[in-house]
Protein backbone atom coordinates (compact mmCIF):
# COMPACT_ATOMS: atom_id res chain seq x y z
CA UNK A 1 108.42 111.12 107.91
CA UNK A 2 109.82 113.58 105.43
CA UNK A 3 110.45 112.62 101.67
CA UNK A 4 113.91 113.34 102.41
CA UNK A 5 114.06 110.73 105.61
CA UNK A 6 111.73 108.34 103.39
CA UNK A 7 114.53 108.29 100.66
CA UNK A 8 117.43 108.11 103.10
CA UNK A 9 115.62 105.05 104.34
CA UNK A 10 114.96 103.37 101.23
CA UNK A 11 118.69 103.56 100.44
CA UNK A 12 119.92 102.43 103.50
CA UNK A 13 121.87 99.01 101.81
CA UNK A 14 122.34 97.33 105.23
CA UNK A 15 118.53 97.25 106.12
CA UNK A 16 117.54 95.82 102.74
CA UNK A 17 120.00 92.77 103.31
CA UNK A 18 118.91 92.14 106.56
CA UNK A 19 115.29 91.93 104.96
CA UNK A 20 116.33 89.66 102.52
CA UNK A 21 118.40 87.64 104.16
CA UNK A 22 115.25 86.45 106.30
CA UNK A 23 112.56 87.18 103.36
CA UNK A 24 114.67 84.17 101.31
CA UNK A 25 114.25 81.20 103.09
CA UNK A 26 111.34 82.04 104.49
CA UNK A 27 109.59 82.01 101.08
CA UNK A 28 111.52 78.86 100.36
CA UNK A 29 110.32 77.56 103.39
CA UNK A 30 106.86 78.36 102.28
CA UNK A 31 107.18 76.91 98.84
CA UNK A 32 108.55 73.47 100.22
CA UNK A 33 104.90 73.01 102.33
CA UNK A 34 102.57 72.60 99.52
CA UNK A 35 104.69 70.04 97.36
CA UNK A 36 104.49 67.23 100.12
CA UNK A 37 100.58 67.66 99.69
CA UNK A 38 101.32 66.97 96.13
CA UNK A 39 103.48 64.08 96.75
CA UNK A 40 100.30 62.92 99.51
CA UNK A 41 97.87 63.10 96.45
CA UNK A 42 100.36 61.44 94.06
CA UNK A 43 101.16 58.26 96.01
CA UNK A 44 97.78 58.03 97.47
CA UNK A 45 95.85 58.40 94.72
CA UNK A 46 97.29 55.47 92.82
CA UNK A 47 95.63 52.80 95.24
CA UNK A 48 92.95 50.78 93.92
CA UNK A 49 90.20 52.66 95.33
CA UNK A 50 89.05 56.55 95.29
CA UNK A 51 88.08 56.12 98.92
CA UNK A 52 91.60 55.97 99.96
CA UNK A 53 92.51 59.20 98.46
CA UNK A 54 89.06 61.24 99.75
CA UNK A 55 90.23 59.58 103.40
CA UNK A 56 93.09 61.41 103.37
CA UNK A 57 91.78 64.37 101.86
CA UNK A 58 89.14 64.80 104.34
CA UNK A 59 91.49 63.51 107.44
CA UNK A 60 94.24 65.96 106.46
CA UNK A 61 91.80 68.75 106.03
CA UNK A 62 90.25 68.24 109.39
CA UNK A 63 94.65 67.67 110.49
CA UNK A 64 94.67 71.73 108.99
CA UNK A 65 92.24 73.36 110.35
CA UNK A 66 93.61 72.26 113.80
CA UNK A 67 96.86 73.41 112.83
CA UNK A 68 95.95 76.83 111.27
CA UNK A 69 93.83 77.59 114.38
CA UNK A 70 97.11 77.16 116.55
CA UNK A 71 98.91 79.42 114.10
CA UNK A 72 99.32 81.95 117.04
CA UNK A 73 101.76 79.43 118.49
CA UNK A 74 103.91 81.07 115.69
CA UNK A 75 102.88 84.35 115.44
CA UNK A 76 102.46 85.09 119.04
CA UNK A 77 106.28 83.64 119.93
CA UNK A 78 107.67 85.89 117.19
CA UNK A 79 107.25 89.16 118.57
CA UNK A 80 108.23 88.49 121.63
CA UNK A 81 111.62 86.34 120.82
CA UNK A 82 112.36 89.87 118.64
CA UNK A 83 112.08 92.42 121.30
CA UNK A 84 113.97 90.09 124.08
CA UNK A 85 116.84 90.00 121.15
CA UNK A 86 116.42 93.72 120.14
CA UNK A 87 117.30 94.41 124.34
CA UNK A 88 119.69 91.50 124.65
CA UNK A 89 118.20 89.78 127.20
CA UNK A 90 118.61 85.80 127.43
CA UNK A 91 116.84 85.42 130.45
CA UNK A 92 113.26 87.17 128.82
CA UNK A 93 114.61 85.38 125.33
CA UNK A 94 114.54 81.46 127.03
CA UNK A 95 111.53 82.17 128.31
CA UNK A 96 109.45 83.26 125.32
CA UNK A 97 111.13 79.97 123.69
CA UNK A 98 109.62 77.63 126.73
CA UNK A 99 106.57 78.85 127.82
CA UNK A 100 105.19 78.89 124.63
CA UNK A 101 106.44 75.08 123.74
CA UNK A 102 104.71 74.51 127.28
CA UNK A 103 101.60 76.13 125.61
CA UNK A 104 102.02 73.38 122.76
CA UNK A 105 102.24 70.54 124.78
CA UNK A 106 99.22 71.41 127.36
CA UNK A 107 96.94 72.16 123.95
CA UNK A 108 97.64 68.50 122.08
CA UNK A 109 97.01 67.17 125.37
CA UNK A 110 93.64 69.06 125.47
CA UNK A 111 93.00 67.49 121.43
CA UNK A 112 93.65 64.03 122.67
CA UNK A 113 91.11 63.88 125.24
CA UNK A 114 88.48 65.62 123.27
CA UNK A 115 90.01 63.59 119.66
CA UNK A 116 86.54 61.86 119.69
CA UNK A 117 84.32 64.59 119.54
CA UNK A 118 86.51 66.78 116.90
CA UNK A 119 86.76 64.04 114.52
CA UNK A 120 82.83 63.34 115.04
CA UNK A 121 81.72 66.51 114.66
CA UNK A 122 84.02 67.15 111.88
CA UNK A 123 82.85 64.14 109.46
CA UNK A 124 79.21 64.50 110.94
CA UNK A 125 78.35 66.94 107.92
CA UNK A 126 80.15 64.45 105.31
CA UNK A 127 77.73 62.54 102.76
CA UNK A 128 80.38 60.14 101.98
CA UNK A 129 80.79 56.45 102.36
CA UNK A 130 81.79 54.61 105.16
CA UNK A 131 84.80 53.12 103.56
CA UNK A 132 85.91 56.97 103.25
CA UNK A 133 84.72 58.01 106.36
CA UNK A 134 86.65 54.86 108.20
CA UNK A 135 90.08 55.99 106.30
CA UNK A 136 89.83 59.62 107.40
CA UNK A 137 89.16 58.35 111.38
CA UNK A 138 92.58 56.19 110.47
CA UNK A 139 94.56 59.28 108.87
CA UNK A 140 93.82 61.87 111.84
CA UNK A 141 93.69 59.34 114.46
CA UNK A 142 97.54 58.37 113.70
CA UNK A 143 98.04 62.24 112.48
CA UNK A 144 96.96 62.96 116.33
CA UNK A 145 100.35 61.29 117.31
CA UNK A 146 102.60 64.24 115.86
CA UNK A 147 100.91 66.96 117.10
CA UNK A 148 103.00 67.77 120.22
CA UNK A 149 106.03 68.29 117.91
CA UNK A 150 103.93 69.75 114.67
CA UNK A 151 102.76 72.37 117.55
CA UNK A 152 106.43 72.58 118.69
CA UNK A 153 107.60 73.60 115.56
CA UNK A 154 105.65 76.15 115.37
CA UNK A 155 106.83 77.88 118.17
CA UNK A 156 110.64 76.84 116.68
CA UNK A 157 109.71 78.47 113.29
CA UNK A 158 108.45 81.67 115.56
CA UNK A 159 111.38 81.89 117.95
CA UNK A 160 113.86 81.54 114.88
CA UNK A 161 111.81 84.44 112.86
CA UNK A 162 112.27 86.83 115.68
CA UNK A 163 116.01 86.13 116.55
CA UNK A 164 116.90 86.76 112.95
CA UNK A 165 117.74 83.20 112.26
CA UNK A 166 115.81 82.88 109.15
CA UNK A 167 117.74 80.05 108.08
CA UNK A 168 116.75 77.61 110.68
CA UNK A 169 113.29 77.52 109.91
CA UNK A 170 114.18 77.13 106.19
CA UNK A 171 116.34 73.76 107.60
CA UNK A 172 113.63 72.43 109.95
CA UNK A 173 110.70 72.55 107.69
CA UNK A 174 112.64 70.92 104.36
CA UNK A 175 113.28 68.32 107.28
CA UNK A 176 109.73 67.77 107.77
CA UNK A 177 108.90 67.78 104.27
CA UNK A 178 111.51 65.69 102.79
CA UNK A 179 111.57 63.11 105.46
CA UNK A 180 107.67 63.34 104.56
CA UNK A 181 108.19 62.55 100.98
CA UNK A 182 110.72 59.91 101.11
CA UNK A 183 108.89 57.62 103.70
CA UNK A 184 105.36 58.75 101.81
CA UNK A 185 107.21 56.44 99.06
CA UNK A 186 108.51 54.26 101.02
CA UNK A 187 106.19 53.18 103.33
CA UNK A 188 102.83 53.44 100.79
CA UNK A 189 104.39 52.24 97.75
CA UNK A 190 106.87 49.82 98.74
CA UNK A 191 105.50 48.82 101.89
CA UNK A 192 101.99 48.84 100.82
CA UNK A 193 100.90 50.82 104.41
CA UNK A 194 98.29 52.11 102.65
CA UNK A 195 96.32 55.75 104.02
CA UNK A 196 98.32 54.60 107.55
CA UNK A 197 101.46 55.12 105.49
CA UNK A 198 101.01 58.26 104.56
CA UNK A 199 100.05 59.19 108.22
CA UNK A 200 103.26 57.68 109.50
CA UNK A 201 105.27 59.41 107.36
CA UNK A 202 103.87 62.76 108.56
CA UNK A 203 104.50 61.90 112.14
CA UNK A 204 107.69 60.91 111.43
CA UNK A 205 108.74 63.92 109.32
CA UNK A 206 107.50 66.22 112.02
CA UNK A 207 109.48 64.78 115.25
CA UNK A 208 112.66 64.88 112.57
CA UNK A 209 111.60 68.38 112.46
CA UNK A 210 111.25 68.93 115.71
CA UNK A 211 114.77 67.25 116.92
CA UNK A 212 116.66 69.71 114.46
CA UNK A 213 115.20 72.71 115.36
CA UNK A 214 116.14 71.63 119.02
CA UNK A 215 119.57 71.06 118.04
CA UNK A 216 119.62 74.57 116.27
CA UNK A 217 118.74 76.55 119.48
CA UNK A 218 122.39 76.20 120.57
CA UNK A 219 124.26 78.71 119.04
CA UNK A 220 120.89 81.48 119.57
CA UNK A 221 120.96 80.41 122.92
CA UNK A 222 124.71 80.63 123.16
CA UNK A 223 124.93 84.45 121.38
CA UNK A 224 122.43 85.23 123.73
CA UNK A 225 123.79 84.08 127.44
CA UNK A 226 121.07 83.44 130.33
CA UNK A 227 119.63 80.90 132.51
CA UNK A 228 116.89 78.76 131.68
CA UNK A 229 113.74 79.22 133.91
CA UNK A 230 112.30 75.93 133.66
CA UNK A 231 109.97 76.90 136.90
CA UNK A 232 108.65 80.01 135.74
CA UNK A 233 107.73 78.18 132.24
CA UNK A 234 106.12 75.20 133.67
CA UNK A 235 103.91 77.37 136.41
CA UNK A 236 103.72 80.13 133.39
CA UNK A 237 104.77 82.61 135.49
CA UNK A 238 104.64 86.22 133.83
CA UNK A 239 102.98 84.36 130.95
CA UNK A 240 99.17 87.03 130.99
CA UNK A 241 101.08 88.58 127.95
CA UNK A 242 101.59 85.75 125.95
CA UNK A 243 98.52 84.12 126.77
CA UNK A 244 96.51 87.33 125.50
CA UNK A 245 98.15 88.12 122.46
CA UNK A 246 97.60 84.05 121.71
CA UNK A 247 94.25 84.54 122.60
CA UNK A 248 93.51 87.72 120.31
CA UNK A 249 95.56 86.30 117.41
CA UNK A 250 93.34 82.90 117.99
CA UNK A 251 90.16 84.91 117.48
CA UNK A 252 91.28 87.08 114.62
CA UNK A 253 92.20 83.78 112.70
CA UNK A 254 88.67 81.91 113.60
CA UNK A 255 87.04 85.11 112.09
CA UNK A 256 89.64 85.05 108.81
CA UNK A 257 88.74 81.09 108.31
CA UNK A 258 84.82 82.20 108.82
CA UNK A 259 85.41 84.83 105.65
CA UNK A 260 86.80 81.97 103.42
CA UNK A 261 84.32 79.70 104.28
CA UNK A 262 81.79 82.00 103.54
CA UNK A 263 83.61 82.68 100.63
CA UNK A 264 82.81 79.12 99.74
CA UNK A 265 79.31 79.05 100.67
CA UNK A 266 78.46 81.81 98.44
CA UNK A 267 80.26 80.44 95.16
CA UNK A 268 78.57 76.85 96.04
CA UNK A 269 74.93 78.44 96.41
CA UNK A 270 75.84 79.69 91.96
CA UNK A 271 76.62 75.71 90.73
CA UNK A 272 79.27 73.11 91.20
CA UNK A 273 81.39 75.06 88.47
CA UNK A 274 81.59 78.19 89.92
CA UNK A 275 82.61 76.59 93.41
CA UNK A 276 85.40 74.70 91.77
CA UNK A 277 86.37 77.58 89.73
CA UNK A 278 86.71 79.60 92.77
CA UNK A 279 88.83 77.13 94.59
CA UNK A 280 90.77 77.12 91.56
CA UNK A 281 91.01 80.90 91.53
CA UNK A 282 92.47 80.90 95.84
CA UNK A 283 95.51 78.97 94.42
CA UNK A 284 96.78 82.21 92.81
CA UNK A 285 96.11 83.76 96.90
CA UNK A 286 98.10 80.94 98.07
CA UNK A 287 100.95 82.01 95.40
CA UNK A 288 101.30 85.15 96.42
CA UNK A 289 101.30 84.68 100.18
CA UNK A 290 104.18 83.05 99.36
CA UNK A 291 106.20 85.93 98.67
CA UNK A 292 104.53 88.42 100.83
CA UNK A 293 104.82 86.18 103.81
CA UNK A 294 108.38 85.79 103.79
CA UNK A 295 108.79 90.12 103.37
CA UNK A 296 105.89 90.10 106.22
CA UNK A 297 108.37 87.49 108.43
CA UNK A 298 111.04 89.74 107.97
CA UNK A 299 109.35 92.97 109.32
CA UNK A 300 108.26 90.96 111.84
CA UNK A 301 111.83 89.84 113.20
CA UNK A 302 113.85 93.18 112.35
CA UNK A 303 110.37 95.72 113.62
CA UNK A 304 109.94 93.98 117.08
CA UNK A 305 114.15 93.60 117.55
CA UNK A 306 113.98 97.71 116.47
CA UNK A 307 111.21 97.84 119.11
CA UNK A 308 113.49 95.93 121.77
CA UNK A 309 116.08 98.22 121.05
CA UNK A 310 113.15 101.67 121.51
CA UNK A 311 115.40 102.57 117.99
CA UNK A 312 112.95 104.68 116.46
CA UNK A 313 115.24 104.93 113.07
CA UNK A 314 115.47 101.19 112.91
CA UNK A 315 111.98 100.55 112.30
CA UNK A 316 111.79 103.15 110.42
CA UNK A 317 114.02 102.16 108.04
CA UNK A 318 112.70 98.54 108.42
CA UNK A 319 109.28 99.86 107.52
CA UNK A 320 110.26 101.74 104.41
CA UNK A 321 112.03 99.09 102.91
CA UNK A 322 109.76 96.10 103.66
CA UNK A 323 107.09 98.24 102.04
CA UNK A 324 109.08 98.95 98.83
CA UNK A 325 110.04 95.20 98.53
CA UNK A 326 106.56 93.85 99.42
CA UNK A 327 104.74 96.22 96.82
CA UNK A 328 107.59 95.45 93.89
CA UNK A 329 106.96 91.55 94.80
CA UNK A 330 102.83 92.47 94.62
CA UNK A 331 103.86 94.23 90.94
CA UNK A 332 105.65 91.10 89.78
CA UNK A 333 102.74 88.96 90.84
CA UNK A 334 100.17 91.18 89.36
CA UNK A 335 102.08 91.08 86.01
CA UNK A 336 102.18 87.40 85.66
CA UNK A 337 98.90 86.52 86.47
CA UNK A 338 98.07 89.29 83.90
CA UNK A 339 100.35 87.61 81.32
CA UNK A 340 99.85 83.90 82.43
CA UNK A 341 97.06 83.59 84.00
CA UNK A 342 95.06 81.32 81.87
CA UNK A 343 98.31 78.92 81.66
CA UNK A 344 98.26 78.30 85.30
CA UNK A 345 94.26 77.59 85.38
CA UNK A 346 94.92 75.20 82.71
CA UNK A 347 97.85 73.51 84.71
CA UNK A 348 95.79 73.38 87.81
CA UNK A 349 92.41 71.82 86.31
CA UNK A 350 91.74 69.79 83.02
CA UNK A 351 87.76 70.26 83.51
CA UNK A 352 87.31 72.55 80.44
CA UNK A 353 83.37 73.93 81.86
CA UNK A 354 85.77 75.02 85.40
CA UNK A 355 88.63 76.56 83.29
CA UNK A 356 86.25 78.76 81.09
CA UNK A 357 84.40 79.79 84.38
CA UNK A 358 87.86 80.46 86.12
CA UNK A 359 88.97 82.66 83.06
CA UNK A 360 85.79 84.72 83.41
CA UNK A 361 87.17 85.53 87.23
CA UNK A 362 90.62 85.29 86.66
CA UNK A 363 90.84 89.37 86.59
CA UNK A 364 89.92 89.72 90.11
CA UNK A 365 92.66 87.71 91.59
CA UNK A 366 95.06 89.19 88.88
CA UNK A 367 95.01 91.91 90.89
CA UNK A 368 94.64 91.00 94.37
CA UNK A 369 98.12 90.91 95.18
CA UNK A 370 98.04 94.85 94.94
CA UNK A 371 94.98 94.84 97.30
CA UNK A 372 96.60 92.24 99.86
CA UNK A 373 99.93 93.02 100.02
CA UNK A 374 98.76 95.82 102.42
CA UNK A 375 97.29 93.03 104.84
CA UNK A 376 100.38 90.86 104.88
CA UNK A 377 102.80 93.77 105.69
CA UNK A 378 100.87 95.28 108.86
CA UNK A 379 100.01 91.90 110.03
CA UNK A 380 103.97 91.16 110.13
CA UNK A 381 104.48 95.07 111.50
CA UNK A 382 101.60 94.21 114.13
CA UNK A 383 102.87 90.92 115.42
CA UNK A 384 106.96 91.98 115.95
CA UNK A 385 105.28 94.48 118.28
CA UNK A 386 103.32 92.12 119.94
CA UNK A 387 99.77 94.12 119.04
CA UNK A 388 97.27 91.50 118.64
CA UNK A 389 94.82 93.04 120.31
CA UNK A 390 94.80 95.72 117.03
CA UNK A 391 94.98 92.50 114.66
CA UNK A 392 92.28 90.95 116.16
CA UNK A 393 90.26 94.09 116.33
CA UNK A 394 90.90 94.94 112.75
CA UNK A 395 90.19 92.08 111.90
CA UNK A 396 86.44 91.65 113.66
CA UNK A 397 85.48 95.09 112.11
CA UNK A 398 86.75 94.08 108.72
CA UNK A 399 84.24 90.88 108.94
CA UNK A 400 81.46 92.62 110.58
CA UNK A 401 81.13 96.00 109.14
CA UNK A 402 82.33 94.98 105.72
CA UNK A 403 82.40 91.76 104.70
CA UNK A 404 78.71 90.62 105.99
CA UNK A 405 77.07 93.73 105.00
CA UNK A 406 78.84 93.64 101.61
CA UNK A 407 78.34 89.72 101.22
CA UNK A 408 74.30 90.33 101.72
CA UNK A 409 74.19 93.35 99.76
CA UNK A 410 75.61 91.69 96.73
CA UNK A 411 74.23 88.64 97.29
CA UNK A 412 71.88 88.78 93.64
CA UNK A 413 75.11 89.94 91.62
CA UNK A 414 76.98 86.64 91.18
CA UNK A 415 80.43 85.33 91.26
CA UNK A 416 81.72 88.70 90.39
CA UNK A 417 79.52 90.19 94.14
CA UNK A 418 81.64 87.70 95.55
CA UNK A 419 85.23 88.63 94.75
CA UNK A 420 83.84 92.34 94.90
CA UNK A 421 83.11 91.43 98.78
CA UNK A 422 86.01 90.01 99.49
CA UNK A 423 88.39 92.78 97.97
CA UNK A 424 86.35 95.09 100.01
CA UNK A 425 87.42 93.16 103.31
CA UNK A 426 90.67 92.77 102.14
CA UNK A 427 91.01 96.64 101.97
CA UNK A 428 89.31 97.14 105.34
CA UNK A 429 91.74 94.74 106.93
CA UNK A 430 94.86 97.36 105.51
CA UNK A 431 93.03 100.61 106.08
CA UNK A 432 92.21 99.49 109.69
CA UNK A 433 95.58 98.25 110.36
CA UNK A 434 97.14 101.04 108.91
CA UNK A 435 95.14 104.06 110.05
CA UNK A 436 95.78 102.53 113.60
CA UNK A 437 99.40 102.65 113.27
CA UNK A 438 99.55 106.20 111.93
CA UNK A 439 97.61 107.17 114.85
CA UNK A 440 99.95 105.61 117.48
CA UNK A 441 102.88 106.31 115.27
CA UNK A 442 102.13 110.05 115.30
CA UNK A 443 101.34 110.64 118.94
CA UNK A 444 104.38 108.72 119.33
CA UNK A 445 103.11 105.64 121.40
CA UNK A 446 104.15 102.86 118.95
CA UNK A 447 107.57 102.81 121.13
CA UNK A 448 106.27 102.12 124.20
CA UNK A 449 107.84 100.63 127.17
């Protein structure tokens, strides 16, 4: 692209509100997430007993990782719910909604049978007590009961993203969360439910979750006219697409949870302070993907409908002005962190030996934003176009010629080999990404049929 097309894209007003208008509540939605954790911890942690609130801990933890591995539930529905839209086809857009909430349902069934063996294997490692060990079997035992519908939503959440509906993901998950919070109260505190409680409420939250975001498929469904193919879904029918770009967005997260664990590994092998430190240090990650996630969302929804529509100015546009946004909100962060850095380590921890460690690495994650926005935007550019295979690719390389080497090179430097490790995968992950989209962008294949 010229400098005069890049600049006649950057001012094109209409394409920066559509961003926005799905970048807002999808960064609201994001915020709302981590404050019922919060409100777990808060009303948990005043029973009479420290077991109670490790229980949870550990039973929600092992809740998570099931969760984030079935992440591509979302991510895989959202590229292909933006390119039936961007061709206006309801037939195609239906079923993209019910295969993949087939997917959900088939894949809790799978965790049920094999519930035993995950939760064994996943407090086999654990050095706690057995009063802690019993409440975490209680908390992901009853947890196990919402998964159909927390799986369910995720598909929702993807389906709205790529029809443009930012909105209704913004409605179903401050559904889930505040029915969360209000029977988290009720049902621990006044009902004195105990770790169940808390459990319950979750459940709960999430089927009120998932009955909304049913009812909000109505008007989607209705701009977009079509029959439902409830045949085709069930027998999965034309479903080899889906099912692979699931599969390679499954494998590229397993290898991005295998990079912070590492991550982990490495800060626990230099003392108990440094680990903590560093855990403190991933909140200021977890700020930031807050932003960037709701500009990647939006790239997602308006590049894959500019894909269903084979409008190469579209996603062009789309492109320019996600990038602009995404690296003004990566400024912003950079600058507070610079400026109040310390402030938020001191809100987050009141152990004086982890905040003093914590300052000492603060300036590597002061920065990061500048080094990750890179990776949020051509994930969201990757999945609207349905390109796992790339993602998952990228994303192997990243780990195996970059990470490992670097993580056993600087292995003898300290904390500071660590971070330097991790912003060199972090930079991999964007160079890949993006020196595989010039490539197909310039011999003109990123359009394809």
């Amino acid at each position: 692209m010229t400098l005069s097309g890049l600049f006649s894209a950057a001012r094109h007003r209409p394409t920066h509100r559509q961003v926005w208008a799905l970048a807002t509540p999808m960064i609201l939605s994001n915020i709302s997430v981590p404050l019922v954790g919060l409100v777990d911890t808060a009303v948990v942690g005043h029973l009479d007993g420290a077991h109670y609130l490790g229980g949870v801990a550990v039973g929600a933890t092992l809740m998570t990782f099931l969760l984030w591995a079935a992440g591509f539930l979302r991510m895989g529905t959202t590229g292909f719910a933006a390119q039936a839209c961007g061709a206006e086809d309801g037939n195609k857009l239906r079923l993209v909604l019910l295969q993949p909430l087939w997917l959900a349902v088939l894949l809790a069934l799978l965790v049920w049978l094999l519930h035993e063996p995950l939760l064994g294997a996943g407090l086999y490692f654990l050095d706690s007590s057995a009063e802690l060990l019993e409440q975490a079997r209680i908390y992901f035992n009853i947890r196990l009961v919402s998964l159909p519908a927390a799986l369910a939503n995720f598909v929702l959440v993807g389906w709205f993203i790529g029809a443009q509906r930012g909105r209704a993901p913004l409605y179903l998950l401050i559904t889930v969360n505040l029915t969360n919070v209000i029977l988290d109260v009720l049902l621990v505190v006044v009902l004195d439910w105990g770790v169940a409680g808390a459990a319950w409420a979750t459940v709960i939250g999430d089927y009120a979750g998932l009955l909304l975001g049913l009812w909000l498929l109505r008007p989607v469904l209705a701009r977009y006219p079509g029959v439902m193919p409830w045949r085709d879904a069930l027998l999965l029918r034309g479903a080899a697409p889906l099912i692979k770009v699931n599969r390679d967005i499954l494998i590229r997260t397993l290898a991005l949870e295998l990079v912070f664990y590492l991550l982990v590994l490495q800060g626990a092998r230099l003392g108990d302070s440094v680990v903590a430190a560093n855990a403190v240090l991933l909140n200021f990650l977890l700020l930031t993907s807050h932003g960037l996630d709701g500009l990647a969302h939006a790239i997602e929804a308006l590049g894959g409908h500019a894909l269903g529509q084979r409008n190469r100015l579209a996603l062009k546009r789309v492109l320019v002005v996600s990038t602009a946004w995404s690296l003004l909100v990566g400024t912003g962060f950079v600058l507070a962190f610079n400026l109040f850095g310390n402030q938020i380590v001191s809100l987050l921890t009141d152990q004086e030996s982890i905040r003093q460690v914590a300052f000492i690495y603060l300036p590597w994650m002061a920065w990061m934003p500048l080094v990750a926005v890179w990776s949020y935007l051509l994930d969201g550019l990757f999945i609207g176009a349905t390109r796992a295979r790339a993602m998952r690719n990228a994303m192997l390389l990243a780990v195996v010629l970059v990470y490992l080497p670097a993580a056993w090179l600087l292995r003898d430097t300290g904390n500071h080999g660590v971070w330097l490790g991790f912003y060199l995968f972090m930079l991999a992950r964007g160079a890949l990404l993006g020196g595989w989209f010039i490539w197909l962008w310039r011999r003109d294949r990123w359009m394809r049929a």
